[in-house]
C-alpha atoms as a PDB file:
ATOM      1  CA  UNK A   1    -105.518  21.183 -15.067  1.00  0.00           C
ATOM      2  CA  UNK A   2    -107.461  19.024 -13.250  1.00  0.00           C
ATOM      3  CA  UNK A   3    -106.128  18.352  -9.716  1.00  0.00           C
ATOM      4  CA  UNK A   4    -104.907  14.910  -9.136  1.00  0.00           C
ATOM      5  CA  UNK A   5    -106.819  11.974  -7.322  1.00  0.00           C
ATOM      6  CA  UNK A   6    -104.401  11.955  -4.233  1.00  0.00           C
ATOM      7  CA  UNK A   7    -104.436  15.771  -3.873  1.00  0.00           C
ATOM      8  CA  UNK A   8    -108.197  15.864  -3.279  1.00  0.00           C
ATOM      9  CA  UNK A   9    -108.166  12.494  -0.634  1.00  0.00           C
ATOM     10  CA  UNK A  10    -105.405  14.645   1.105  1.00  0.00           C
ATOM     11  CA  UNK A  11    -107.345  18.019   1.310  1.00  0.00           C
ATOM     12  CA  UNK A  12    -110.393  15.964   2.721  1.00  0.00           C
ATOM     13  CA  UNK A  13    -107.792  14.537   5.878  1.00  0.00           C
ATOM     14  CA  UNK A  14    -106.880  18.110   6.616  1.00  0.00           C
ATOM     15  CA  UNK A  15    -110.675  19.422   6.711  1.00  0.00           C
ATOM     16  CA  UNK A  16    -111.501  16.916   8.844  1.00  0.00           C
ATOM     17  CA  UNK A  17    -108.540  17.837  11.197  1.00  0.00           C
ATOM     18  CA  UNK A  18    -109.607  21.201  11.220  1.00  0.00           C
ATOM     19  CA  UNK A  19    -113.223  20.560  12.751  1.00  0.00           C
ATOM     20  CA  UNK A  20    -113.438  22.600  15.831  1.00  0.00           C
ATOM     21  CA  UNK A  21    -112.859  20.977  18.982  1.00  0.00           C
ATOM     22  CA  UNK A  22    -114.849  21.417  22.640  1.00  0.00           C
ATOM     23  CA  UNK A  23    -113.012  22.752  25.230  1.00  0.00           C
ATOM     24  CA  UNK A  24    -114.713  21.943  27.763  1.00  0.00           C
ATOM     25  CA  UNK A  25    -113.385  19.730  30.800  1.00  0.00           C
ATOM     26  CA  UNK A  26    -115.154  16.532  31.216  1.00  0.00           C
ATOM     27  CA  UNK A  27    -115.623  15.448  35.007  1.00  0.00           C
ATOM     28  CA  UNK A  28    -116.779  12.071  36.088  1.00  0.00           C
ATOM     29  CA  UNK A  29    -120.652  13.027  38.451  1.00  0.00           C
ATOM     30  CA  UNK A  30    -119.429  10.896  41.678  1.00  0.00           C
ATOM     31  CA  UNK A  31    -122.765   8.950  42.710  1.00  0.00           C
ATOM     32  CA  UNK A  32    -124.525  10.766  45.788  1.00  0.00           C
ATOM     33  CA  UNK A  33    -122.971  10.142  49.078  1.00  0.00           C
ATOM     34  CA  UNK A  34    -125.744   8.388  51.251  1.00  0.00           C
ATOM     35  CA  UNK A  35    -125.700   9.933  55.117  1.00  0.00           C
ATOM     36  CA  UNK A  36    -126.108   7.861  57.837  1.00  0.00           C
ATOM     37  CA  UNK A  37    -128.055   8.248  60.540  1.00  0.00           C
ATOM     38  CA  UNK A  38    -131.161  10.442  61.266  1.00  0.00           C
ATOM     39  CA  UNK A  39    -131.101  14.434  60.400  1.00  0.00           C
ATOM     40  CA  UNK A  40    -130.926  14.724  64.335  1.00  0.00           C
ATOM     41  CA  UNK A  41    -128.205  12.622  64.740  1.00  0.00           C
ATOM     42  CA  UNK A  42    -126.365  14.465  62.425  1.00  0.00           C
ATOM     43  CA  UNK A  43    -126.966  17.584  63.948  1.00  0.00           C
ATOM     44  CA  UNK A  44    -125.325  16.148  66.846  1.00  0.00           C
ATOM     45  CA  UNK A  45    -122.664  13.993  65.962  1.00  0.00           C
ATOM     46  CA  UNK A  46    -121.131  14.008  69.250  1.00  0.00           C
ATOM     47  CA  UNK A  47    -124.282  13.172  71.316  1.00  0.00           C
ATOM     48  CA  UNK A  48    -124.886  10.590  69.281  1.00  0.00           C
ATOM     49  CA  UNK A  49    -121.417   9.047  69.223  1.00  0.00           C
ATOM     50  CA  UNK A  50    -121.769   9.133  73.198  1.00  0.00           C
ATOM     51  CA  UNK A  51    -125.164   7.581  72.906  1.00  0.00           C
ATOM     52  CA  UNK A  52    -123.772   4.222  70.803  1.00  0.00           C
ATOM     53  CA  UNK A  53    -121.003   4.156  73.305  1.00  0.00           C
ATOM     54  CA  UNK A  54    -123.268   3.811  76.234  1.00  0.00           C
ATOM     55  CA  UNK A  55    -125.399   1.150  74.061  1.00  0.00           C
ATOM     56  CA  UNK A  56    -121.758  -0.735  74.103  1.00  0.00           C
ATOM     57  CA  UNK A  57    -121.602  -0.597  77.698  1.00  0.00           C
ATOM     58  CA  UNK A  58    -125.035  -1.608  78.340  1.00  0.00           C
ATOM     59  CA  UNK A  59    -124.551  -4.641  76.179  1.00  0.00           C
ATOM     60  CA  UNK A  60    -121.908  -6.076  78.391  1.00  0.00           C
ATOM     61  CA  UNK A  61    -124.309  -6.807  80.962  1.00  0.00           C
ATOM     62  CA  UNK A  62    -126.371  -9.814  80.774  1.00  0.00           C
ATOM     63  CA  UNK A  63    -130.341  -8.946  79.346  1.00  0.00           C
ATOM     64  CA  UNK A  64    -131.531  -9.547  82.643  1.00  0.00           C
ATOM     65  CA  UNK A  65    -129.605  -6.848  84.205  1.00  0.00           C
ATOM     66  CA  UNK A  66    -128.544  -3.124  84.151  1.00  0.00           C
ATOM     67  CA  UNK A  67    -125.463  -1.478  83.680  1.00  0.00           C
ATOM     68  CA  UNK A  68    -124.936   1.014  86.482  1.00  0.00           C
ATOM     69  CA  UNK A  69    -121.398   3.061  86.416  1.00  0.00           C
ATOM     70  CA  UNK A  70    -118.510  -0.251  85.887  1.00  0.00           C
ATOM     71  CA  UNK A  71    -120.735  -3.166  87.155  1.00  0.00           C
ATOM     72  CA  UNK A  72    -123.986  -4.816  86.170  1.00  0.00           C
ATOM     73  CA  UNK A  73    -127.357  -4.685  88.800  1.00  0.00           C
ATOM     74  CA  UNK A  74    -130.583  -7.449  88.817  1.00  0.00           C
ATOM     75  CA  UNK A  75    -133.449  -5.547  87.165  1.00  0.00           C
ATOM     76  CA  UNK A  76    -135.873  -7.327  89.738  1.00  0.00           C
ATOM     77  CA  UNK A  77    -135.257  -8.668  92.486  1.00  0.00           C
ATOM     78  CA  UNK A  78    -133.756 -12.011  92.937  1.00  0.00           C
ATOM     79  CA  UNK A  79    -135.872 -15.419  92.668  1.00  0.00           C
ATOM     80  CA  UNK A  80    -134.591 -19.093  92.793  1.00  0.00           C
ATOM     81  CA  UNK A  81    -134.783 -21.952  90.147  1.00  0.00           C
ATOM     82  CA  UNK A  82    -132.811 -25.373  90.144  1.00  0.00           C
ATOM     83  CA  UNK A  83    -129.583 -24.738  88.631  1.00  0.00           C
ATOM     84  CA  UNK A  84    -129.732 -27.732  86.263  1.00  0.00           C
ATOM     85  CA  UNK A  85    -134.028 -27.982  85.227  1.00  0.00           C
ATOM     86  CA  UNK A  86    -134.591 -24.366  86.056  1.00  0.00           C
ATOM     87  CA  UNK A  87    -137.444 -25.507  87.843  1.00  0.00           C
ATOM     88  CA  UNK A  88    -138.708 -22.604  90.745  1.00  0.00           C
ATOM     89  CA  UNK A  89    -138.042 -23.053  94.068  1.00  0.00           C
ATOM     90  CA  UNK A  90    -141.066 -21.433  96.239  1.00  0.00           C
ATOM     91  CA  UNK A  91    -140.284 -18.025  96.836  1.00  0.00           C
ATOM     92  CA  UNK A  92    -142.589 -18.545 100.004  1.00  0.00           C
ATOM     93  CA  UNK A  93    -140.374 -21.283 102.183  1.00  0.00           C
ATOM     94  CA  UNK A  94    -136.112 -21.126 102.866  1.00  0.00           C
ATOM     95  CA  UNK A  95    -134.131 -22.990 100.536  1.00  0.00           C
ATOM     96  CA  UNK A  96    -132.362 -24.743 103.495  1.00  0.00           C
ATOM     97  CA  UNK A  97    -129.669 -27.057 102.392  1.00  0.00           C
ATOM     98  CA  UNK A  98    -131.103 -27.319  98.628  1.00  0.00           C
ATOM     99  CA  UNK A  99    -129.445 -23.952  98.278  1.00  0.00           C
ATOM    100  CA  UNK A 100    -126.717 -25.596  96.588  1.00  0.00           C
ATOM    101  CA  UNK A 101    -128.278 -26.682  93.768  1.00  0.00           C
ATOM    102  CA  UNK A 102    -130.457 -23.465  93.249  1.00  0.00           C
ATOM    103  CA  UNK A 103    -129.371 -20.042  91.522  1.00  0.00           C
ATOM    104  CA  UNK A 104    -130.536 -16.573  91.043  1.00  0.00           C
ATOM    105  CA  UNK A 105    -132.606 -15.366  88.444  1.00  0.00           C
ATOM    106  CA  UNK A 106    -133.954 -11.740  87.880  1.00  0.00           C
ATOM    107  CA  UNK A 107    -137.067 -11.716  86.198  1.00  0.00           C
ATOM    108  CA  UNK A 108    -140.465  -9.551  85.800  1.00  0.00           C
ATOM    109  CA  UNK A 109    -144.034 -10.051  86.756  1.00  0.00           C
ATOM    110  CA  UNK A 110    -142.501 -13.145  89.938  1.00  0.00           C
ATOM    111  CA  UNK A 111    -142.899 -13.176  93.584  1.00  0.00           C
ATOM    112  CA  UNK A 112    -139.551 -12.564  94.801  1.00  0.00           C
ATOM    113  CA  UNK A 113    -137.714 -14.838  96.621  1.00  0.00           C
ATOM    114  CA  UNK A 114    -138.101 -13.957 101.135  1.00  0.00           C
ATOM    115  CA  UNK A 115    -136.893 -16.323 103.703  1.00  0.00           C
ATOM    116  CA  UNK A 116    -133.708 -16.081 102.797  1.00  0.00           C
ATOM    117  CA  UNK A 117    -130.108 -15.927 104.638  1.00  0.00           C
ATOM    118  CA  UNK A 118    -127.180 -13.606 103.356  1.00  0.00           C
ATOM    119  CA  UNK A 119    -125.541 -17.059 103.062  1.00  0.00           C
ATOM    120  CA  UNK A 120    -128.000 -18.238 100.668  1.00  0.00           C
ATOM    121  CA  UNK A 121    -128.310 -15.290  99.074  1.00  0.00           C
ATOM    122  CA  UNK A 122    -124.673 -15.105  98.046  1.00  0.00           C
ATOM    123  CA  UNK A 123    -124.754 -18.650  97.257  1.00  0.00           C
ATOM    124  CA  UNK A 124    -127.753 -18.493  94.592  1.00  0.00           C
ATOM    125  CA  UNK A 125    -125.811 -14.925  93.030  1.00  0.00           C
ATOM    126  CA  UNK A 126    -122.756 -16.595  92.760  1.00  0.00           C
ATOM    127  CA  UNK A 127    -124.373 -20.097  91.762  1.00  0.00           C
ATOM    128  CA  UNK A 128    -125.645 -18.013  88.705  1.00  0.00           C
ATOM    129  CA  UNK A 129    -121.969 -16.572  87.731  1.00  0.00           C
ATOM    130  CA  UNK A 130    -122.787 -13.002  90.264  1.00  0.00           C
ATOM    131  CA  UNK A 131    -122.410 -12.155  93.696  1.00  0.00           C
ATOM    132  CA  UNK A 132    -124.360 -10.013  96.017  1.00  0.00           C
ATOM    133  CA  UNK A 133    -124.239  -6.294  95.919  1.00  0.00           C
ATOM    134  CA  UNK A 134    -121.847  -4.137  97.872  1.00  0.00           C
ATOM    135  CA  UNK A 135    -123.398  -1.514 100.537  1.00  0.00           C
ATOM    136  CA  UNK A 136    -122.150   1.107  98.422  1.00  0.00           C
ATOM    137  CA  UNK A 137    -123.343  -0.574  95.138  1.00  0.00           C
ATOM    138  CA  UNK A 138    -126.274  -0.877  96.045  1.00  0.00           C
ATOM    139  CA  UNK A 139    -127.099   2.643  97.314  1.00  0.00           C
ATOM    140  CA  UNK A 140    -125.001   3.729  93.826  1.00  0.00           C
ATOM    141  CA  UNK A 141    -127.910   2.203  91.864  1.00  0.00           C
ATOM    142  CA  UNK A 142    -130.902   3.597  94.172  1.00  0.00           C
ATOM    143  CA  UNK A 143    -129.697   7.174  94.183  1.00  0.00           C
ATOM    144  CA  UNK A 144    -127.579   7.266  91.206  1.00  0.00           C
ATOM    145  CA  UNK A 145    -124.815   9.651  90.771  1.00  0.00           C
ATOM    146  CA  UNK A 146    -126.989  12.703  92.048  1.00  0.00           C
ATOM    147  CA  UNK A 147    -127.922  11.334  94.916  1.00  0.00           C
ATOM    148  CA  UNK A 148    -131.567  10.730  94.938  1.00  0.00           C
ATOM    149  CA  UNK A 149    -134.149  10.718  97.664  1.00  0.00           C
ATOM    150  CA  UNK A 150    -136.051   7.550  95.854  1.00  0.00           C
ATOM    151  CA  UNK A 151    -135.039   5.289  92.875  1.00  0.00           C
ATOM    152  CA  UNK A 152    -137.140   7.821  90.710  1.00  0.00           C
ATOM    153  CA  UNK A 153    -136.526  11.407  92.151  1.00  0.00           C
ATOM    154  CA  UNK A 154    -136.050  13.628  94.884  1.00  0.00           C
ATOM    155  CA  UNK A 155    -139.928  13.950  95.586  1.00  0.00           C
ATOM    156  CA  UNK A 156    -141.791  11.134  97.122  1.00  0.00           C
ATOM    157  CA  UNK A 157    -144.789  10.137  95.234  1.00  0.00           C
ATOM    158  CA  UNK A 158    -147.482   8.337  97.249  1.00  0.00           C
ATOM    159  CA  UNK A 159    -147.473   4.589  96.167  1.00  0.00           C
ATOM    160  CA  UNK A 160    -145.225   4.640  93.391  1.00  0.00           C
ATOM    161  CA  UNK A 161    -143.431   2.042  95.236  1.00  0.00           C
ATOM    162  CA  UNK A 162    -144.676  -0.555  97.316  1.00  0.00           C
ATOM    163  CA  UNK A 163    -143.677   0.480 100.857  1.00  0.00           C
ATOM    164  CA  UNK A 164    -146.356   1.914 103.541  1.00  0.00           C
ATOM    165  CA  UNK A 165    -148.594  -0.988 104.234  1.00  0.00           C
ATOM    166  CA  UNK A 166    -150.023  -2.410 107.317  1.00  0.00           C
ATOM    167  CA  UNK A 167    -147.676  -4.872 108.343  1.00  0.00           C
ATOM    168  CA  UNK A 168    -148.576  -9.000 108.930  1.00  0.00           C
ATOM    169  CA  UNK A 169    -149.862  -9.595 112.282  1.00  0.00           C
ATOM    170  CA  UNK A 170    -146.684 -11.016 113.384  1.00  0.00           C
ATOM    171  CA  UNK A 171    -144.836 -11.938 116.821  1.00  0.00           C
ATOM    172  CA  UNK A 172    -142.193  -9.940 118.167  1.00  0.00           C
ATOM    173  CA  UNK A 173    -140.702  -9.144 121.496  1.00  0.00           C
ATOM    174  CA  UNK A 174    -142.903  -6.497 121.686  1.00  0.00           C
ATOM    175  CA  UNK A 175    -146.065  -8.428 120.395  1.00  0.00           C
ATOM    176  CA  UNK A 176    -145.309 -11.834 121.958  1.00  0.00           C
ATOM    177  CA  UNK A 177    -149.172 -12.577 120.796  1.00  0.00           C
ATOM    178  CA  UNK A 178    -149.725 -12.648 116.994  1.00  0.00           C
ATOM    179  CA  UNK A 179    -151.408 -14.586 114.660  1.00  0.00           C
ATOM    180  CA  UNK A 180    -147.721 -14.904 112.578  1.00  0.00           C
ATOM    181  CA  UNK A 181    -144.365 -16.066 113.351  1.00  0.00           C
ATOM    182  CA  UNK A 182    -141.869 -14.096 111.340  1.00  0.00           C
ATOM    183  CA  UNK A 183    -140.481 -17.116 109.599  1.00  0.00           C
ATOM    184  CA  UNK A 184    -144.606 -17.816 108.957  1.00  0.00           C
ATOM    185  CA  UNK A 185    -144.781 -18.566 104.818  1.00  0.00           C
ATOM    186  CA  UNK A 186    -148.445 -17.879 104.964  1.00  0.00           C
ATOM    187  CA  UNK A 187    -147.333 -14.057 105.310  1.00  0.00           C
ATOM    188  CA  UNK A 188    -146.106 -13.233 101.968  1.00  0.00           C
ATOM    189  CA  UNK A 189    -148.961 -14.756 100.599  1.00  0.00           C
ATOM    190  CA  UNK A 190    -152.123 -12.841 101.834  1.00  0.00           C
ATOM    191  CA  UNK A 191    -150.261  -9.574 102.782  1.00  0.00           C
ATOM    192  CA  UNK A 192    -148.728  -6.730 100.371  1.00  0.00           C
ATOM    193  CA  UNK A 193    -146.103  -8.572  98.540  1.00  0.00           C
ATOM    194  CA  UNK A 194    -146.172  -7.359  94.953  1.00  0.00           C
ATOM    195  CA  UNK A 195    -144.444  -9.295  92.201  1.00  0.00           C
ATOM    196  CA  UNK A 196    -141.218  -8.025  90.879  1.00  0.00           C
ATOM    197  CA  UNK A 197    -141.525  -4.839  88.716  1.00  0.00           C
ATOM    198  CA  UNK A 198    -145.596  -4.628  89.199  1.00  0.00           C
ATOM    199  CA  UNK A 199    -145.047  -1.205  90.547  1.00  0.00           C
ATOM    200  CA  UNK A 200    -143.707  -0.219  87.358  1.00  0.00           C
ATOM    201  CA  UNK A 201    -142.891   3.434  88.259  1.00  0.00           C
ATOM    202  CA  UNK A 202    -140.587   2.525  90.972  1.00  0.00           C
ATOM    203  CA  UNK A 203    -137.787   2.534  89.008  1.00  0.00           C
ATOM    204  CA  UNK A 204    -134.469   4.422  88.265  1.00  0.00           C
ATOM    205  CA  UNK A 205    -133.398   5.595  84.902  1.00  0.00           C
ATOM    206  CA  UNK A 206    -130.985   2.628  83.943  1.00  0.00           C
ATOM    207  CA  UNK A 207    -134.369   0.432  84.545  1.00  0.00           C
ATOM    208  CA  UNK A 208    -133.972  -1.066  87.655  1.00  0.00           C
ATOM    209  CA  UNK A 209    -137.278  -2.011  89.963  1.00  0.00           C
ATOM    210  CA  UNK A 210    -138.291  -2.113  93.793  1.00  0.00           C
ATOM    211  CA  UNK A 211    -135.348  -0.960  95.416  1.00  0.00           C
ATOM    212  CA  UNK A 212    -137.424   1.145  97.573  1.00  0.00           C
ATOM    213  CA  UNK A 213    -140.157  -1.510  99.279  1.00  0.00           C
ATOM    214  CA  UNK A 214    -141.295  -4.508  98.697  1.00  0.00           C
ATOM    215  CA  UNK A 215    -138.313  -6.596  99.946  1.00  0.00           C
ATOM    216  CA  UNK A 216    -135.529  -5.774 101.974  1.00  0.00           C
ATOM    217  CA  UNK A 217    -132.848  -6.956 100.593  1.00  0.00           C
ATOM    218  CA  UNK A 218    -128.895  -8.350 101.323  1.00  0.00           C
ATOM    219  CA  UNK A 219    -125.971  -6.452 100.533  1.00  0.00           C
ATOM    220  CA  UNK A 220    -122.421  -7.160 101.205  1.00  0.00           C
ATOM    221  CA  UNK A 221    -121.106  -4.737 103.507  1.00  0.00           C
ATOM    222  CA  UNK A 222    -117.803  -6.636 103.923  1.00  0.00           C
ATOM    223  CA  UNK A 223    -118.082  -7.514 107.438  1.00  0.00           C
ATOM    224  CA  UNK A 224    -119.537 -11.199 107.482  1.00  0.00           C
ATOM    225  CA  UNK A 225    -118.413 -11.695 111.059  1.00  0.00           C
ATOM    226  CA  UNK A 226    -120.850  -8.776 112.126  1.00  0.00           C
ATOM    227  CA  UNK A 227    -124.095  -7.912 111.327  1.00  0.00           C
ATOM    228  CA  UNK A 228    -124.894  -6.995 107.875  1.00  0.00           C
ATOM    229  CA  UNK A 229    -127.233  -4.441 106.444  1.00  0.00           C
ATOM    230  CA  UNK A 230    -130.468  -4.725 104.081  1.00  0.00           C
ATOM    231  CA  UNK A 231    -131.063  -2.352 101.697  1.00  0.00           C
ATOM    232  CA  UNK A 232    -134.280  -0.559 100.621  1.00  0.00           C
ATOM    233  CA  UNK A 233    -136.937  -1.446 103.384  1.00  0.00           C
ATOM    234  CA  UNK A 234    -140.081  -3.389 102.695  1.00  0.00           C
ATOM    235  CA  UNK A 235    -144.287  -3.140 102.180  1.00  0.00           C
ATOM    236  CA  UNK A 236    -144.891  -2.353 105.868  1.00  0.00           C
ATOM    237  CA  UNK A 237    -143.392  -1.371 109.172  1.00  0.00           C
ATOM    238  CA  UNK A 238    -145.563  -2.181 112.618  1.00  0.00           C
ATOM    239  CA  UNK A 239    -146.863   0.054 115.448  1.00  0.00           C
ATOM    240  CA  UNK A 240    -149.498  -1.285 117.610  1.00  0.00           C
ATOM    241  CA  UNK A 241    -150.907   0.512 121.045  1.00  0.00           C
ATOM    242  CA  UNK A 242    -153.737  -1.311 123.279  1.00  0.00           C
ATOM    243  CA  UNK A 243    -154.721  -3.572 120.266  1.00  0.00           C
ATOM    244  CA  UNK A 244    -154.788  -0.999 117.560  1.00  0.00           C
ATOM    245  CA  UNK A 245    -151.958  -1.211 114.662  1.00  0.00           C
ATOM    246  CA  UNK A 246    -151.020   1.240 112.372  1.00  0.00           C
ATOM    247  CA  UNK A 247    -148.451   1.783 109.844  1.00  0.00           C
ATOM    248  CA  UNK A 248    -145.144   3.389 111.023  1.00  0.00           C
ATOM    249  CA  UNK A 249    -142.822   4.807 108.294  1.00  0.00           C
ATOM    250  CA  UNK A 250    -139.503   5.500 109.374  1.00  0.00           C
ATOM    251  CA  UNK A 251    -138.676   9.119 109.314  1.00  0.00           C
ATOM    252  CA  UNK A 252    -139.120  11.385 106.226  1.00  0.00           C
ATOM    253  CA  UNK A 253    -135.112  11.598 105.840  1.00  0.00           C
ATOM    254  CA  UNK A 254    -134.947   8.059 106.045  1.00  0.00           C
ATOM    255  CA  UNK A 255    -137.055   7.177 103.897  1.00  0.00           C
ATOM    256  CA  UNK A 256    -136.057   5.400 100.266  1.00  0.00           C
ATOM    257  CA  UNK A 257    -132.815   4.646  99.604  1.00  0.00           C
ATOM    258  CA  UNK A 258    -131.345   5.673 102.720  1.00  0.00           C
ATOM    259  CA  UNK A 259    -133.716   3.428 104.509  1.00  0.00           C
ATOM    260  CA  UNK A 260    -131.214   0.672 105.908  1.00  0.00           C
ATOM    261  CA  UNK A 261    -131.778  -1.832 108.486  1.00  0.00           C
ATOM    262  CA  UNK A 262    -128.867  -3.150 110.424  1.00  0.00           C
ATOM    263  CA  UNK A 263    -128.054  -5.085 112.960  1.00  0.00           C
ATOM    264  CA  UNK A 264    -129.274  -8.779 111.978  1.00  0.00           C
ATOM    265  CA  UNK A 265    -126.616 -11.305 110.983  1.00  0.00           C
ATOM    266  CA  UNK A 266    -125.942 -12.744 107.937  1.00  0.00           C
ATOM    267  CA  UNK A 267    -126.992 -16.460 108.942  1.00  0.00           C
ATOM    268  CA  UNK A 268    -131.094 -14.653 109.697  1.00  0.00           C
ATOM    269  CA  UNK A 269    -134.469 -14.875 107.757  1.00  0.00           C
ATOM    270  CA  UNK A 270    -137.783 -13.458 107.831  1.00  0.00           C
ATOM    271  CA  UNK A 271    -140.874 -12.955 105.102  1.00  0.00           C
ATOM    272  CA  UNK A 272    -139.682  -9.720 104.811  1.00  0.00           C
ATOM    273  CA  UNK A 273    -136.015 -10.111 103.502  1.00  0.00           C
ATOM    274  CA  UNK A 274    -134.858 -10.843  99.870  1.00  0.00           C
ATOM    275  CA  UNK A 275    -132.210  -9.909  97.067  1.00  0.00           C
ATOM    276  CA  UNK A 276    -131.018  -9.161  93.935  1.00  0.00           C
ATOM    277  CA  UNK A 277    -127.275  -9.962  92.421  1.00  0.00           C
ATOM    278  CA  UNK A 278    -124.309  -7.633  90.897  1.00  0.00           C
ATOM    279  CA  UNK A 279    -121.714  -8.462  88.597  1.00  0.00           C
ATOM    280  CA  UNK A 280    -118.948  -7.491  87.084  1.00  0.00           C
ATOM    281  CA  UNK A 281    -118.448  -6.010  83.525  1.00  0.00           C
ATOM    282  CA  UNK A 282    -116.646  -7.888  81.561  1.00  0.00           C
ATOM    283  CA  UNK A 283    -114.437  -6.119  79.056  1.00  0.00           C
END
């Protein structure tokens, strides 16, 4: 007998049910996982985390500035422009009244601004949305949290910054013959004033210049009524004996950023006293 049509279509559906079946689990390959950061930074995840957090901070203060503990510091030493054209005011003559329409600017490669009053000097910092440095500020950003000798280190290096120069023939009570008057603004121009940041290893690790010679320069100490102090000392000190001059440095303890003078008021000016603004962070 000869097996009917429908009998062989249905034995066909049941073979192919019975072809054998893989077992095996399927998985979807997720695409590769792309790492960021360097191979070093990975290493150290926690350095590096610390690192961008201290990039933050730095970018809170303005370009022309450093960020030293919770406030900002002037890289260079402080120089005056009109506070409308941005035109510079001579860093060689006293801004006088005109100080009202001038403010501070920090910048590289200028003559810093000398002749100038603690009054002024305030006025130009705030005038440009800072103020003057504190005493303590100030010495904060010389000698850091370790306390430092000099803006670089604990061991002086010969003319890494610009202090230790003959000083200007200049008249003083002692000297009351002198080519100079201290107010003179031929001074800064033939003796050893050095533009802002040209003595580019006097600097601390944030990247601020000069604190150590150069200019002396205005802090607040938070007694206006008395005299203030200047911080950092300047290109030269004078000692002269029958005629002869030669360079006096103050003592070896002394020197860098514990060199202070004190004892002028804040209303006085000379060619050898200038400035540089602080500010606050801004969170």
């Amino acid at each position: 007998m000869k097996p009917k049509r429908e009998t062989l279509v249905g034995l066909l559906f049941l073979a192919s049910c019975l072809q054998p079946v893989s077992m095996k689990p399927k998985f979807d390959t997720p695409a590769p996982r792309k790492l960021e950061g360097t191979i070093e930074e990975r290493a150290h995840p926690l350095e590096h985390d610390a690192n961008q957090q201290e990039d933050i901070y730095a970018s809170l203060c303005p370009q022309d500035m450093a960020k030293v503990e919770n406030f900002c510091v002037d890289k260079y030493e402080g120089t005056l422009v009109n506070a409308e054209t941005g035109e510079p005011w001579s860093s060689y003559k006293n801004p006088g009244n005109t100080i009202s329409g001038l403010k501070a600017v920090s910048r590289a490669g200028v003559v810093p601004q000398a002749y100038i009053t603690g009054n002024q000097a305030a006025i130009a910092c705030q005038n440009a949305g800072k103020r003057l440095c504190t005493d303590s500020e100030w010495l904060q950003v010389c000698a850091g949290s370790e306390g430092r000798r000099f803006p670089y280190g604990n061991d002086e290096v010969s003319e890494q910054c610009n202090y230790g120069k003959m000083h200007p023939d200049v008249r003083t009570a002692e000297k009351p013959v002198a080519k100079y008057d201290l107010t003179d603004s031929e001074i800064n121009k033939v003796y050893a004033l050095a533009p802002a940041g040209k003595y580019n290893q006097c600097i601390t690790p944030e990247e601020v210049y000069d604190l150590t010679g150069n200019l002396q320069e205005w802090v607040d100490d938070g007694s206006p009524a008395v005299p203030n102090k200047l911080g950092g000392g300047y290109f030269g000190a004078p000692l002269c004996s029958g005629g002869v001059c030669v360079v006096q440095e103050p003592a070896k303890d002394n020197r860098g950023c514990g060199f202070q003078v004190v004892g002028h008021p804040f209303t006085y000016w000379d060619y050898s006293v200038g400035f540089r603004c602080c500010k606050n962070i801004q969170h």
